[in-house]
PDB file of N, CA and C in Angstrom:
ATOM      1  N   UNK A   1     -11.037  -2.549  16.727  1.00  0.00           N
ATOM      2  CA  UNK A   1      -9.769  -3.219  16.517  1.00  0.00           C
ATOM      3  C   UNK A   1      -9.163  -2.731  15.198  1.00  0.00           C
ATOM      4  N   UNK A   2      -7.876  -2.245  15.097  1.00  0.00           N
ATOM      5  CA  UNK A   2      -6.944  -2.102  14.076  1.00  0.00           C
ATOM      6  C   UNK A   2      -6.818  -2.541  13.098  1.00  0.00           C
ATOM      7  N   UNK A   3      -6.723  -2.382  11.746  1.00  0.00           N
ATOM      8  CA  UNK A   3      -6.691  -3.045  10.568  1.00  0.00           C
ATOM      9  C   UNK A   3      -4.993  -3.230  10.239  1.00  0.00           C
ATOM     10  N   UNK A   4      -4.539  -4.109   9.846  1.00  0.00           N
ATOM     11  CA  UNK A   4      -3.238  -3.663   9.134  1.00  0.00           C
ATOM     12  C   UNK A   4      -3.168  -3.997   7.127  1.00  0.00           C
ATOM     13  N   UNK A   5      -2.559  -3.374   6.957  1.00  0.00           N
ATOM     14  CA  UNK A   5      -2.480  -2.871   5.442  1.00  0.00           C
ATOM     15  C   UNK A   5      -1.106  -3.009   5.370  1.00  0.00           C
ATOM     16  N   UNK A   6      -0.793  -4.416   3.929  1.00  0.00           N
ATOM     17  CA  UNK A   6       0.447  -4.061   3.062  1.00  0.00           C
ATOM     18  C   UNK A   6       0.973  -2.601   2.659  1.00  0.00           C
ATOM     19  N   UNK A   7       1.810  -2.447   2.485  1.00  0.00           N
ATOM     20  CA  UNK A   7       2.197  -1.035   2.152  1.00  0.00           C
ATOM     21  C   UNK A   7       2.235  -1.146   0.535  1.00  0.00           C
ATOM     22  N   UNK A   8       2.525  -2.147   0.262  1.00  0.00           N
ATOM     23  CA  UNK A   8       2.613  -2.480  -1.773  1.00  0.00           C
ATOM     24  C   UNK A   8       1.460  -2.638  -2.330  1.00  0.00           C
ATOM     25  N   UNK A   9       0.302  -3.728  -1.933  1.00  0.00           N
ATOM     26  CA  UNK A   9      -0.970  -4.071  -2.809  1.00  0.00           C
ATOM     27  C   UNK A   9      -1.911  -3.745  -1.586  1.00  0.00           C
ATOM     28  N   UNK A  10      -1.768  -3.390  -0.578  1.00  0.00           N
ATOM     29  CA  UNK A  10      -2.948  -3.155  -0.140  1.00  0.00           C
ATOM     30  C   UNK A  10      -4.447  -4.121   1.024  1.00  0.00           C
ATOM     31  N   UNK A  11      -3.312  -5.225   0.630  1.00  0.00           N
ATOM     32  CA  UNK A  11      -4.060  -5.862   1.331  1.00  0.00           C
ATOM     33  C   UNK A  11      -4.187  -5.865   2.844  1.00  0.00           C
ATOM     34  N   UNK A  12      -5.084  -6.538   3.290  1.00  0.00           N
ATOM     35  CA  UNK A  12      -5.888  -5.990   4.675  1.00  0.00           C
ATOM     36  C   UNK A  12      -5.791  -7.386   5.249  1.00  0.00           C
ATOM     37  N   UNK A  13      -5.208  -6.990   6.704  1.00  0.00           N
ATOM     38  CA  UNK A  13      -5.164  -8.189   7.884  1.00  0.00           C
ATOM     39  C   UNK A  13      -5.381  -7.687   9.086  1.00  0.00           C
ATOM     40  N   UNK A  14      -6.123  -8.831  10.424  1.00  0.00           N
ATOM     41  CA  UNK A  14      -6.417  -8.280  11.421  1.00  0.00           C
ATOM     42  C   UNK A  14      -5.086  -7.911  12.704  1.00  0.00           C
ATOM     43  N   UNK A  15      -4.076  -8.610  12.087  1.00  0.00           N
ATOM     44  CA  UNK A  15      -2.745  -8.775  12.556  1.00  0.00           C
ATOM     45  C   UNK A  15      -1.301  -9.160  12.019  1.00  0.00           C
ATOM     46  N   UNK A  16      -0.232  -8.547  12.112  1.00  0.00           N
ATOM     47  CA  UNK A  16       0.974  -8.367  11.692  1.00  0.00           C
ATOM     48  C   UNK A  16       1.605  -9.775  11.078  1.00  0.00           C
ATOM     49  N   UNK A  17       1.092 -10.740  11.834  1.00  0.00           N
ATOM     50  CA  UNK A  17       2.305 -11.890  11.444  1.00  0.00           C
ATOM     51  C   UNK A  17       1.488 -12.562  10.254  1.00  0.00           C
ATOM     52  N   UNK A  18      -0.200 -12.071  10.835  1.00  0.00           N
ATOM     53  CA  UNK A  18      -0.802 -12.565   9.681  1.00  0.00           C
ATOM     54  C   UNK A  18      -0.945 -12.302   7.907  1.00  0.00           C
ATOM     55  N   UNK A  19      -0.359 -10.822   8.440  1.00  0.00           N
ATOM     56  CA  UNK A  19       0.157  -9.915   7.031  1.00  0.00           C
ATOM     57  C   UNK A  19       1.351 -10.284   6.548  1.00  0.00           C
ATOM     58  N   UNK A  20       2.326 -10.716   7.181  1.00  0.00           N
ATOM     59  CA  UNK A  20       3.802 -10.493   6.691  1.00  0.00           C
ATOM     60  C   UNK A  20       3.832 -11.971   6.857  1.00  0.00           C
ATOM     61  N   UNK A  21       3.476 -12.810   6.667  1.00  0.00           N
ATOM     62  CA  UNK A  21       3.262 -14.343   6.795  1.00  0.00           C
ATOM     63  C   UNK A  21       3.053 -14.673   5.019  1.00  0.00           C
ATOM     64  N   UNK A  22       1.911 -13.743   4.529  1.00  0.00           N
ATOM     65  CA  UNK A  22       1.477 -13.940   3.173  1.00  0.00           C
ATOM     66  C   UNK A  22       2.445 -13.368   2.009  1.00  0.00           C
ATOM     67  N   UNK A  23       2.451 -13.713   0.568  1.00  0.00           N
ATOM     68  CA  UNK A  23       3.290 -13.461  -0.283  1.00  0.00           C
ATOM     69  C   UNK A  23       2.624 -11.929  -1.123  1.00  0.00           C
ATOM     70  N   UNK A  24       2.972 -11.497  -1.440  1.00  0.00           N
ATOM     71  CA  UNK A  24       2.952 -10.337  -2.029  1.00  0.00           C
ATOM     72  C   UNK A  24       3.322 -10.128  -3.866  1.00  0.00           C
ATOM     73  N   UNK A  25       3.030  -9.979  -4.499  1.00  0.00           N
ATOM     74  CA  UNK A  25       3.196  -9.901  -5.849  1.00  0.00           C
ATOM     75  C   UNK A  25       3.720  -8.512  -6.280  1.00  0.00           C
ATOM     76  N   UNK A  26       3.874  -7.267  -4.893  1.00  0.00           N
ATOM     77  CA  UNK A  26       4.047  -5.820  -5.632  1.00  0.00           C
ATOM     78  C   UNK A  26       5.371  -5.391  -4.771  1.00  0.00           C
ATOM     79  N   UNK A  27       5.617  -6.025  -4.015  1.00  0.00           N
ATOM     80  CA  UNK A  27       6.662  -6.235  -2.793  1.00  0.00           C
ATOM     81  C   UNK A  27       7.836  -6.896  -3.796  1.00  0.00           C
ATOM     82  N   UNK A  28       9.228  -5.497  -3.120  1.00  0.00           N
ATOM     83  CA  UNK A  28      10.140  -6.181  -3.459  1.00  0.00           C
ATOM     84  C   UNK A  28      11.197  -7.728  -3.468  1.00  0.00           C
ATOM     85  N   UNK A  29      10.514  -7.577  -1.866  1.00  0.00           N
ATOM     86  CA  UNK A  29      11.176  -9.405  -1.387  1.00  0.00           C
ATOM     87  C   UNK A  29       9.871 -10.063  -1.203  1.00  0.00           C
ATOM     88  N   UNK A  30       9.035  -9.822  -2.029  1.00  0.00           N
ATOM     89  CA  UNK A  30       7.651 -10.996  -1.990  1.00  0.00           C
ATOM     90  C   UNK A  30       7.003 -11.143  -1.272  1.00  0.00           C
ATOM     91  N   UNK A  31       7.135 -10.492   0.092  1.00  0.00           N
ATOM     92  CA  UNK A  31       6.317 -10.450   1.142  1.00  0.00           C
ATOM     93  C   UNK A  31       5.075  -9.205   1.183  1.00  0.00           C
ATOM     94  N   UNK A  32       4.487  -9.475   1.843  1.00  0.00           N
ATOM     95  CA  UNK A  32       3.440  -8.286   2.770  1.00  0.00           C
ATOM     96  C   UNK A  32       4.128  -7.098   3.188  1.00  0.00           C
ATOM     97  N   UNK A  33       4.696  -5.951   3.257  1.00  0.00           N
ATOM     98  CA  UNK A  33       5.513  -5.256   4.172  1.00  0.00           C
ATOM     99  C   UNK A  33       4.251  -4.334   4.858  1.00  0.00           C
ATOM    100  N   UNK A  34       4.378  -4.196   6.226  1.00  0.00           N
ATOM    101  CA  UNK A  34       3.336  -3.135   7.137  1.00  0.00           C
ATOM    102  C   UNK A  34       3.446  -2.161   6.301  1.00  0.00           C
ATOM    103  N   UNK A  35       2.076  -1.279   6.031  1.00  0.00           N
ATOM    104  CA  UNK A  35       1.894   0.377   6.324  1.00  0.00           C
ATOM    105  C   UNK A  35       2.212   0.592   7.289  1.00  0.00           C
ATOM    106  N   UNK A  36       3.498   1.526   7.971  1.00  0.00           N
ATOM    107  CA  UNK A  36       2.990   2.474   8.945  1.00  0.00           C
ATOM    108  C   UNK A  36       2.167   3.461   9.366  1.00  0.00           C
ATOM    109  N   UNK A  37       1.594   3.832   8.460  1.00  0.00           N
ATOM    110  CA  UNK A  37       0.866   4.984   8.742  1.00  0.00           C
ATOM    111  C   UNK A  37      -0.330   4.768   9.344  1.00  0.00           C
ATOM    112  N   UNK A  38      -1.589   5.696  10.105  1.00  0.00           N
ATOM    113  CA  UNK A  38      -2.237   5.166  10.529  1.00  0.00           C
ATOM    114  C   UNK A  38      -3.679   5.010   9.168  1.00  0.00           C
ATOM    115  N   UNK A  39      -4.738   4.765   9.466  1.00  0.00           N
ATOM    116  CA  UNK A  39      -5.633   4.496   8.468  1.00  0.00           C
ATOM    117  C   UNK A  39      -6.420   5.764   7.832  1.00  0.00           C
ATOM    118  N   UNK A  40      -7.031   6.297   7.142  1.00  0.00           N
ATOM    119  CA  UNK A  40      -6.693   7.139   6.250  1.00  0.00           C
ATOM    120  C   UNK A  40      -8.035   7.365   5.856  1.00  0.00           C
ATOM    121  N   UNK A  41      -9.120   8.542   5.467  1.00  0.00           N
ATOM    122  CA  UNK A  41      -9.783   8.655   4.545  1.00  0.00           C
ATOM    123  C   UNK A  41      -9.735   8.279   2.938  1.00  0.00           C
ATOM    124  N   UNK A  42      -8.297   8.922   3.131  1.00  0.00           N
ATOM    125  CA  UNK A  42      -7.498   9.452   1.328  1.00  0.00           C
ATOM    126  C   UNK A  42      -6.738   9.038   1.705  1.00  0.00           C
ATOM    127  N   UNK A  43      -5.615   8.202   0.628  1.00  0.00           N
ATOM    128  CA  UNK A  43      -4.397   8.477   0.524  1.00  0.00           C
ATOM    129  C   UNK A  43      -4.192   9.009  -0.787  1.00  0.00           C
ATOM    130  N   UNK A  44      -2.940   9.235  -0.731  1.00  0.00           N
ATOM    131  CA  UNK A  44      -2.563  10.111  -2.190  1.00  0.00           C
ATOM    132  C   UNK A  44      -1.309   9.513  -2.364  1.00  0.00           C
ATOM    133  N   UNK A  45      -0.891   9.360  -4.089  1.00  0.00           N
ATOM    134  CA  UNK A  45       0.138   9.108  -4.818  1.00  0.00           C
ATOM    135  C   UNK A  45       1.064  10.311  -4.285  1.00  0.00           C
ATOM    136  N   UNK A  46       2.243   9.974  -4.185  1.00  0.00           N
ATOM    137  CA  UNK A  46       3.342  10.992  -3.638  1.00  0.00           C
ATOM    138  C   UNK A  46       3.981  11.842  -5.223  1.00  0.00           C
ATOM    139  N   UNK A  47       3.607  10.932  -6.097  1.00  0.00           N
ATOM    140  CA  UNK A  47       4.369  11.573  -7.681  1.00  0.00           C
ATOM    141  C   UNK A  47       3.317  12.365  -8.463  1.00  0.00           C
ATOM    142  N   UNK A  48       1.886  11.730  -8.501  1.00  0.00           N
ATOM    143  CA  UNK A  48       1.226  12.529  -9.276  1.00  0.00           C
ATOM    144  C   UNK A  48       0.052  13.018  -8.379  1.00  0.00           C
ATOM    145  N   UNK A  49      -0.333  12.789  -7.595  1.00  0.00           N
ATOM    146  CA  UNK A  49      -1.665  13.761  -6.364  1.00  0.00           C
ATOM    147  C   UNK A  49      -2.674  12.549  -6.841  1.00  0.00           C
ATOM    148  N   UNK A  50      -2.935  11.942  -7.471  1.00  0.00           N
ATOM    149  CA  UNK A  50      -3.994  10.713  -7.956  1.00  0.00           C
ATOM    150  C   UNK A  50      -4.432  10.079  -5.858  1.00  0.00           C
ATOM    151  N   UNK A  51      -5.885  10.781  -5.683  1.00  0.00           N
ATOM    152  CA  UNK A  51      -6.460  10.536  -4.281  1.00  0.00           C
ATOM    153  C   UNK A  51      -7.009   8.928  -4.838  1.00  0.00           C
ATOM    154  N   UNK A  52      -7.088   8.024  -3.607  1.00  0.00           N
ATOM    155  CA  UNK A  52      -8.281   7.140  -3.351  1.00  0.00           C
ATOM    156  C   UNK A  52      -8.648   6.773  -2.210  1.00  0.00           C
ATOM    157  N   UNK A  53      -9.547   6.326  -1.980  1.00  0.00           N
ATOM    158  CA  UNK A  53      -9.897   5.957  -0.523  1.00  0.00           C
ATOM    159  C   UNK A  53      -9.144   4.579   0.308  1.00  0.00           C
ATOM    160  N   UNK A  54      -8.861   3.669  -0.840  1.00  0.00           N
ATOM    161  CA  UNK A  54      -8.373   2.402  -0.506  1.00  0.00           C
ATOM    162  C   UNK A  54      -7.213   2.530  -1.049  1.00  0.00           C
ATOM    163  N   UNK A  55      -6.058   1.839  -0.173  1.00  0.00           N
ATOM    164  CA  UNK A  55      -4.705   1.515  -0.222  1.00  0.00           C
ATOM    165  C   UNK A  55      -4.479   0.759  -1.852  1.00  0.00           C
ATOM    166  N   UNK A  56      -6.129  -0.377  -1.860  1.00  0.00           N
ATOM    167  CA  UNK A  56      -5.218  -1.552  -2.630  1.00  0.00           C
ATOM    168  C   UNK A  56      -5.732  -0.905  -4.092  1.00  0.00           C
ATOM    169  N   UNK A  57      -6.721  -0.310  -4.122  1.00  0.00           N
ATOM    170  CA  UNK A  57      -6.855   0.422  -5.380  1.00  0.00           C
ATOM    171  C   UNK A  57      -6.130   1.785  -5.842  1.00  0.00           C
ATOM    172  N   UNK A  58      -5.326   2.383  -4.929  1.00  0.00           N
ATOM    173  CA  UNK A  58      -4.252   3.450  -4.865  1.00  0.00           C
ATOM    174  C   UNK A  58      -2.669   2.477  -5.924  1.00  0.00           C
ATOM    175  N   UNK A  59      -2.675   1.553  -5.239  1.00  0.00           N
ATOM    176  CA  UNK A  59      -1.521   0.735  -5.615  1.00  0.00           C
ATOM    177  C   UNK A  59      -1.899  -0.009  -6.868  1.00  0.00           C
ATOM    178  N   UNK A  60      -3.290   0.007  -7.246  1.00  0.00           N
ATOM    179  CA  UNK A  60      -3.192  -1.149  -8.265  1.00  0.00           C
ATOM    180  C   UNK A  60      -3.251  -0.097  -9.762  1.00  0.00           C
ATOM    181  N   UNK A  61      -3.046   0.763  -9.347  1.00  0.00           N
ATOM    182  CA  UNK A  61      -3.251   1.706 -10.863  1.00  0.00           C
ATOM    183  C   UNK A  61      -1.359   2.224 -11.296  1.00  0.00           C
ATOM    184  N   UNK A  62      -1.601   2.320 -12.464  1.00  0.00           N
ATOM    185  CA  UNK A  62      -0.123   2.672 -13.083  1.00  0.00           C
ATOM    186  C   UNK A  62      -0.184   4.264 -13.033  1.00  0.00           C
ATOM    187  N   UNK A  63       1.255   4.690 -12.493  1.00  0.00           N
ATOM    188  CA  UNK A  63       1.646   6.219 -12.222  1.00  0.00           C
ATOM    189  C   UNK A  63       2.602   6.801 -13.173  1.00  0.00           C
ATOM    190  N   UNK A  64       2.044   8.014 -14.121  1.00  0.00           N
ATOM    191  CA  UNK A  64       3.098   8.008 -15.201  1.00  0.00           C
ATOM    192  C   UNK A  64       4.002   8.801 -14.679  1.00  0.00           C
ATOM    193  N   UNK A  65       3.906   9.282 -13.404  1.00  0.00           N
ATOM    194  CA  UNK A  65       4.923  10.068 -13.130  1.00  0.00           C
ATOM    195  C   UNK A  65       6.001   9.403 -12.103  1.00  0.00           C
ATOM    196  N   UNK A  66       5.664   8.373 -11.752  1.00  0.00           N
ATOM    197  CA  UNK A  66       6.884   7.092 -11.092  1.00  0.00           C
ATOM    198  C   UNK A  66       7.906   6.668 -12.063  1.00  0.00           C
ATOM    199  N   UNK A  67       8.695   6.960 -11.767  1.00  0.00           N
ATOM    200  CA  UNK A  67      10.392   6.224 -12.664  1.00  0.00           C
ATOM    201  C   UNK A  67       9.954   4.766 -12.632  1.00  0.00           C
ATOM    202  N   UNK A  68       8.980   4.187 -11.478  1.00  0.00           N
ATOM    203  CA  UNK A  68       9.250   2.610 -11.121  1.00  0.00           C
ATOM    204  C   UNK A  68       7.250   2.308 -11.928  1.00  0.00           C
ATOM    205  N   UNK A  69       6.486   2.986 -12.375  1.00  0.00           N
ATOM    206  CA  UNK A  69       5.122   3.081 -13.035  1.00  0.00           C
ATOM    207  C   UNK A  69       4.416   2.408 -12.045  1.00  0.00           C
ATOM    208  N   UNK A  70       4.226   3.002 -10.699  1.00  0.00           N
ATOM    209  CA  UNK A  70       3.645   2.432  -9.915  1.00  0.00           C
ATOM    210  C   UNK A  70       3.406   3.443  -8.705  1.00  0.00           C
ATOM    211  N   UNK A  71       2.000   3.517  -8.945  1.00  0.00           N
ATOM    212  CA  UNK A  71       1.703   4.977  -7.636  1.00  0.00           C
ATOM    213  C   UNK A  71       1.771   4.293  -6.297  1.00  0.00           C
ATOM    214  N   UNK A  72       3.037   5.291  -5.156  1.00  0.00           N
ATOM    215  CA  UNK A  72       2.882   5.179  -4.377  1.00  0.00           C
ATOM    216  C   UNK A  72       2.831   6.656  -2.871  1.00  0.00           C
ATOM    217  N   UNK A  73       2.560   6.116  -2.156  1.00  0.00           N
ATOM    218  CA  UNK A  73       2.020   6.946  -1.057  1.00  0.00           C
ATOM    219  C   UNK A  73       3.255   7.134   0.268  1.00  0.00           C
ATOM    220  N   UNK A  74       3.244   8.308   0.892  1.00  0.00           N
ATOM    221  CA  UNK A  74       4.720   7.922   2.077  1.00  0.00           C
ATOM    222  C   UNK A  74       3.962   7.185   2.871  1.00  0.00           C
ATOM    223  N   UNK A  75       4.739   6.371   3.603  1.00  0.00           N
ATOM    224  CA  UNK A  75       4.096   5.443   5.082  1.00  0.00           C
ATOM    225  C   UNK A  75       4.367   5.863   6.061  1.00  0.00           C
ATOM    226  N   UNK A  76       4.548   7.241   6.181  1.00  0.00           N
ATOM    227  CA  UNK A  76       4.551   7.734   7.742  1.00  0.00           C
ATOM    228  C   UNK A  76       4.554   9.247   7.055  1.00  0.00           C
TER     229      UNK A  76
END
């Protein structure tokens, strides 16, 4: 069965409404927003190449090469 993953902090749900139901602290409108993408060995920072294995530890580190100081990854 499918995992779903915030696209901002990373967090992990077994289903959509159950993700986007919860509040979010890294999310612009406070919510959960889906990853699209599918699930991943690696993801990688899109600004500086910084790999990790997990979404929520990808997101929880500061990116000096983000205008917004916050590494993020494309979702599709």
């Amino acid at each position: 069965m499918p995992n779903f993953y915030c696209a901002y902090c990373g967090h992990r749900s077994p289903n959509i409404p159950a993700l986007t139901s919860g509040a979010c602290p890294k999310s612009p409108n406070g919510k959960h927003i889906p990853y699209e993408g599918s699930e991943k060995s690696t993801y990688t920072c899109k600004y500086c190449g910084i790999k990790s294995p997990h979404i929520s530890t990808l997101t929880a580190g500061n990116c000096p090469k983000n205008p917004v100081g916050k590494h993020h990854f494309p979702t599709l």
